[in-house]
Protein backbone atom coordinates (compact mmCIF):
# COMPACT_ATOMS: atom_id res chain seq x y z
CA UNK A 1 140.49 102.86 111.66
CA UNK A 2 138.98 106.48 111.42
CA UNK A 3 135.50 106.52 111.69
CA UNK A 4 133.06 108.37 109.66
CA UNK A 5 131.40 111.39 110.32
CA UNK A 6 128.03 112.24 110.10
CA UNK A 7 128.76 114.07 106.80
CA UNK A 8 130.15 111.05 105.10
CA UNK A 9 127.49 108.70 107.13
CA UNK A 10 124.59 110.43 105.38
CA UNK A 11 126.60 110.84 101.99
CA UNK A 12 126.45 106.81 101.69
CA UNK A 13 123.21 106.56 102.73
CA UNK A 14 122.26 108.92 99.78
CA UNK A 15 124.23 107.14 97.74
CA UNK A 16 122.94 104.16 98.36
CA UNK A 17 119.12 105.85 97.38
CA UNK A 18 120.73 106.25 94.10
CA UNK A 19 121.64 102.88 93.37
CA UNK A 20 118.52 101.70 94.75
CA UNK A 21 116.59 103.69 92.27
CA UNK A 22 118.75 102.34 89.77
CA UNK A 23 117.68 98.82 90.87
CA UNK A 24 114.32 99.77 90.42
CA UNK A 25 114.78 101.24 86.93
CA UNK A 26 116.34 97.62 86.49
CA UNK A 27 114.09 95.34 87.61
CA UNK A 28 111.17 97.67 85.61
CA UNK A 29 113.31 96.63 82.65
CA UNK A 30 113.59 92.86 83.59
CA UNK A 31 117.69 93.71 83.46
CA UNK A 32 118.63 91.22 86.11
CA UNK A 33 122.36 91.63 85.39
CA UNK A 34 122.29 94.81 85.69
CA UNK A 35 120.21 94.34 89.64
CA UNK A 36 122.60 92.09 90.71
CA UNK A 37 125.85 94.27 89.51
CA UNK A 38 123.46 97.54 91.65
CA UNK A 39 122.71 94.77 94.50
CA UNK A 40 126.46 94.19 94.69
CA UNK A 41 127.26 97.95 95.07
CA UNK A 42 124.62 98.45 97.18
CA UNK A 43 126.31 95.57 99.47
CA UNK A 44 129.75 97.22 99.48
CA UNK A 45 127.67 100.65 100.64
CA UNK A 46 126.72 98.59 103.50
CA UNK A 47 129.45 97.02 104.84
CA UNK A 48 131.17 100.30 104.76
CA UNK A 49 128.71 101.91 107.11
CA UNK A 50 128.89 98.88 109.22
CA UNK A 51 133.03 99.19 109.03
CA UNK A 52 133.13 102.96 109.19
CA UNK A 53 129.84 104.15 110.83
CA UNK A 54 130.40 106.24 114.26
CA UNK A 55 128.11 104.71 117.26
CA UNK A 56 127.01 108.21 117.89
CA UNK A 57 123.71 108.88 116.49
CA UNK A 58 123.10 111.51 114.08
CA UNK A 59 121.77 114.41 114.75
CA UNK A 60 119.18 117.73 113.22
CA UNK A 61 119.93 117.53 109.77
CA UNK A 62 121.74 114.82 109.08
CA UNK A 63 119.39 112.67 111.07
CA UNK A 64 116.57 113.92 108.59
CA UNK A 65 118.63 113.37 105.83
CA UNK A 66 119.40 109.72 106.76
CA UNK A 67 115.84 109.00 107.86
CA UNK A 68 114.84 110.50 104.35
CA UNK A 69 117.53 108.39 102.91
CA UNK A 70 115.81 104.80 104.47
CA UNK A 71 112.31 105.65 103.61
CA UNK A 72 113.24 106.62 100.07
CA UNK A 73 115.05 103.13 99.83
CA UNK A 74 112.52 101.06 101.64
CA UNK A 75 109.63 102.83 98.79
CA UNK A 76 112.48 101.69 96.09
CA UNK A 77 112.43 98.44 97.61
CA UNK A 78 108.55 97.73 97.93
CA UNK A 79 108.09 98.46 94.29
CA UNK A 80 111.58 96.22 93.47
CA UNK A 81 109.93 93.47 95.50
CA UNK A 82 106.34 93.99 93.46
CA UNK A 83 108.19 93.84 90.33
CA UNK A 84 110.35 90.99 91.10
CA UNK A 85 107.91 88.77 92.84
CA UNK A 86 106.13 87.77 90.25
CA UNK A 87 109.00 86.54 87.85
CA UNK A 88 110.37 84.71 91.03
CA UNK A 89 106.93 82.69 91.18
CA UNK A 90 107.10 81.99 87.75
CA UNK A 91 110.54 81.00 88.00
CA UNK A 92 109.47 78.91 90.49
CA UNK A 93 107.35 77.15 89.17
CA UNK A 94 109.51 76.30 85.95
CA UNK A 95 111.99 74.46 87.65
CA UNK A 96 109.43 72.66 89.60
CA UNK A 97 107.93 71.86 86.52
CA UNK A 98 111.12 70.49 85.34
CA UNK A 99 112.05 68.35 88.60
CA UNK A 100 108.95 66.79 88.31
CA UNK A 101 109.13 65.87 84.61
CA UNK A 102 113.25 64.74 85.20
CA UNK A 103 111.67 62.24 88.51
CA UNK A 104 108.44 61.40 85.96
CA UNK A 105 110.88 60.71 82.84
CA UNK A 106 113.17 58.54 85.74
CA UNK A 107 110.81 56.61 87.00
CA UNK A 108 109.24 55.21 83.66
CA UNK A 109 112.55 55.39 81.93
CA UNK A 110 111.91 57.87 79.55
């Protein structure tokens, strides 16, 4: 299998920054379909890198481009995480709320 070159190396990565920020306009919007259709695309982005991507390290400007790439993703991410952590707790704590009331309504025989 040909591998990539830097070129198409940094071209995912700044793909990737798009669908990342498309994940965050998501998850700002409480569209979880939509993040885990994004999440999915992301994935595929991935394992082609990890099919495709050269051993050689990148170098000058595609180096800065793919370092720019990461941070912009990992920023995407933070706020994705500070948006989304909050409806996980309360998720959470729903179907806890629910297990306890199904083992409650069991053991009374309700």
């Amino acid at each position: 299998m040909m591998k990539m070159t830097g070129q198409e190396v940094v071209s995912v990565y700044e793909t990737m920054v798009g669908i990342t920020d498309q994940m965050l306009d998501a998850a700002t919007a409480n569209d979880w379909d939509r993040m885990v259709e994004l999440e999915q695309a992301c994935a595929d982005c991935v394992r082609r890198l990890k099919e495709n991507e050269d051993a050689q390290p990148l170098a000058g400007q595609e180096r800065l481009r793919k370092v720019n790439a990461i941070r912009r993703m990992l920023d995407a991410d933070r706020q994705i995480r500070d948006l989304t952590t909050p409806w996980m707790a309360r998720l959470s704590a729903l179907i806890s709320n629910t297990t306890t009331e199904r083992r409650v309504a069991r053991a009374y025989g309700v």
